[in-house]
Protein backbone atom coordinates (compact mmCIF):
# COMPACT_ATOMS: atom_id res chain seq x y z
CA UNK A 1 31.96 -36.55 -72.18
CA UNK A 2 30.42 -38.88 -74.18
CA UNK A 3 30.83 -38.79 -78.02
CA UNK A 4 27.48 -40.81 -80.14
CA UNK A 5 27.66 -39.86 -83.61
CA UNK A 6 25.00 -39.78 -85.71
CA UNK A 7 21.61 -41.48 -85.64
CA UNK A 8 22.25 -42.67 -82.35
CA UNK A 9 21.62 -39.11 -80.65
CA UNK A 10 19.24 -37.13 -81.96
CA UNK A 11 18.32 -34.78 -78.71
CA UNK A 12 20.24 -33.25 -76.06
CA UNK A 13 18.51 -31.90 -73.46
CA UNK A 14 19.83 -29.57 -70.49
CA UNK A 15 17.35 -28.87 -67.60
CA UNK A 16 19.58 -25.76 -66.18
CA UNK A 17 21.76 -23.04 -67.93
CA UNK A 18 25.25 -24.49 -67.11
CA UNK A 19 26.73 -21.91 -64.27
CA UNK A 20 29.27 -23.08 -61.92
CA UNK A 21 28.49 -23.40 -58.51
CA UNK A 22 28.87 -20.79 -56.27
CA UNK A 23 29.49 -22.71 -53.04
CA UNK A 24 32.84 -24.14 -55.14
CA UNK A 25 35.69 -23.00 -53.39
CA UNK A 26 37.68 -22.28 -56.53
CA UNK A 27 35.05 -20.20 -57.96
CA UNK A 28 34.22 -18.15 -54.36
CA UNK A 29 37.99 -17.43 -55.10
CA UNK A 30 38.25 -16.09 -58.67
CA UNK A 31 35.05 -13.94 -57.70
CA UNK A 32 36.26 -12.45 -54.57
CA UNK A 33 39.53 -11.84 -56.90
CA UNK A 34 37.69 -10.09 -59.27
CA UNK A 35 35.57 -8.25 -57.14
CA UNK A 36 38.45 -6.73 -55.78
CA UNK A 37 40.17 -5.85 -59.23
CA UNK A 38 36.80 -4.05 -59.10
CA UNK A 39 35.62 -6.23 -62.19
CA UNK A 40 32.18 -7.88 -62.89
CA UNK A 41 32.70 -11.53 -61.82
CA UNK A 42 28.85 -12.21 -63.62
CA UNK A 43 30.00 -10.78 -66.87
CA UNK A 44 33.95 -11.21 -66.74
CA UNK A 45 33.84 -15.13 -65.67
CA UNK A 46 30.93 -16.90 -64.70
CA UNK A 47 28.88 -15.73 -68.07
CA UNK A 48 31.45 -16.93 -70.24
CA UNK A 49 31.89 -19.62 -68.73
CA UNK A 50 28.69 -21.04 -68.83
CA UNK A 51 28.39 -19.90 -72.38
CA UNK A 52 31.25 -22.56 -72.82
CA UNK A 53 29.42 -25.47 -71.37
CA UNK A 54 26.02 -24.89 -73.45
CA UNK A 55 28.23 -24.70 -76.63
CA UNK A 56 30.23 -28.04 -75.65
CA UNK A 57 26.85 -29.52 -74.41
CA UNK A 58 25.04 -28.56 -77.65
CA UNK A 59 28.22 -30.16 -79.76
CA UNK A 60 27.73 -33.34 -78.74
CA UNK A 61 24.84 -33.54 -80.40
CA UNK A 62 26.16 -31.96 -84.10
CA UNK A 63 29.45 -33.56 -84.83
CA UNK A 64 29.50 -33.87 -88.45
CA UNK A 65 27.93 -32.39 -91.30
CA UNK A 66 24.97 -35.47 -91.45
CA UNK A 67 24.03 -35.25 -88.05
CA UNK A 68 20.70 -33.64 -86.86
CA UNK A 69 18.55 -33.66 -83.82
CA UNK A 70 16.62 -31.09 -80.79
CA UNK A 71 18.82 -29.27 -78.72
CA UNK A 72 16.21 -28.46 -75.58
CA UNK A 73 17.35 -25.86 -72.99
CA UNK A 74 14.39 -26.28 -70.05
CA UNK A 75 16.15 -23.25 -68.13
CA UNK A 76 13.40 -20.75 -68.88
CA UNK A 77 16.39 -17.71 -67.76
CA UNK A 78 17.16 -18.38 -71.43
CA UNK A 79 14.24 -16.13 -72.74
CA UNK A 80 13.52 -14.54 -69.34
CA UNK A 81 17.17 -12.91 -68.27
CA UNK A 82 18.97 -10.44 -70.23
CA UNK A 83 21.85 -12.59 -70.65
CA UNK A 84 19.95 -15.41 -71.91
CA UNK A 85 20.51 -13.56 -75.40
CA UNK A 86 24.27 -14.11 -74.72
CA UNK A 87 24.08 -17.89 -74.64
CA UNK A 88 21.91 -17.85 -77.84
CA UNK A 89 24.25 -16.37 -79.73
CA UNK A 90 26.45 -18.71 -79.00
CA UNK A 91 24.86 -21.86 -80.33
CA UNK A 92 25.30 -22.89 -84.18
CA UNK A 93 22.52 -21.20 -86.76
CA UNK A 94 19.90 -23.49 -85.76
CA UNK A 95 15.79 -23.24 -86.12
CA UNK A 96 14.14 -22.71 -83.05
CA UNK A 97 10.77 -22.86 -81.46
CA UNK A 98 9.02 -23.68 -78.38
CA UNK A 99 6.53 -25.42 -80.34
CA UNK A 100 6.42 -28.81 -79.62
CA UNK A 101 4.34 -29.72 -82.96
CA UNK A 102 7.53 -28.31 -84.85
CA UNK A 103 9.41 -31.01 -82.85
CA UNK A 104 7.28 -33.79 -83.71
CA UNK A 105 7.45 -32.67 -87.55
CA UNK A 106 11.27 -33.20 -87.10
CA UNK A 107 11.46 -35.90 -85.71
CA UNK A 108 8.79 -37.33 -88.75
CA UNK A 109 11.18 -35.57 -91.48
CA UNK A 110 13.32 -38.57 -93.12
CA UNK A 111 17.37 -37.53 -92.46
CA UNK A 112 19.15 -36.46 -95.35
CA UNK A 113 21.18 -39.59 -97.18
């Protein structure tokens, strides 16, 4: 990854909830594994593990107590799916809104010194 502190990124955006891909090899492995365990591979692995990537992807944008900026997560499974609450709590106390106006009036708000 790539680490920009401070002014120099002020939005992050991911287009797709980060989950693995199923056609990986590794991954066809661990969920046949489970599967056979009789677990949940959804809920037991490839859940948290996309819960993982949104919180490392949604770090690089807050990496110290003066930095700000949009965190936008296109994937609209976020408010749609039942696990989308999952990956929301999982991201730092943060307003949100699908209000772009609110965005704008960010954006316009001087940062804190």
């Amino acid at each position: 990854g790539v680490d920009v502190p401070g002014q120099a990124l002020s939005c992050v955006i991911i287009d797709r909830l980060p989950f693995a891909s199923p056609g990986d090899p590794v991954l066809a492995a661990r969920i046949e594994a489970l599967r056979r365990g009789g677990g949940n591979p959804f809920a037991e692995h490839q859940l948290p593990q996309a819960v993982i990537a949104l919180k490392q992807g949604a770090g690089r944008l807050i990496r110290g107590s003066s930095d700000r900026g949009v965190l936008v997560v296109c994937d609209p499974r976020l408010l749609r799916k039942s696990y989308g609450h999952t990956f929301l709590a999982s991201l730092p106390p943060m307003a949100r809104t699908r209000d772009i106006a609110e965005v704008r009036a960010f954006f316009a708000e001087p940062a804190a010194p």
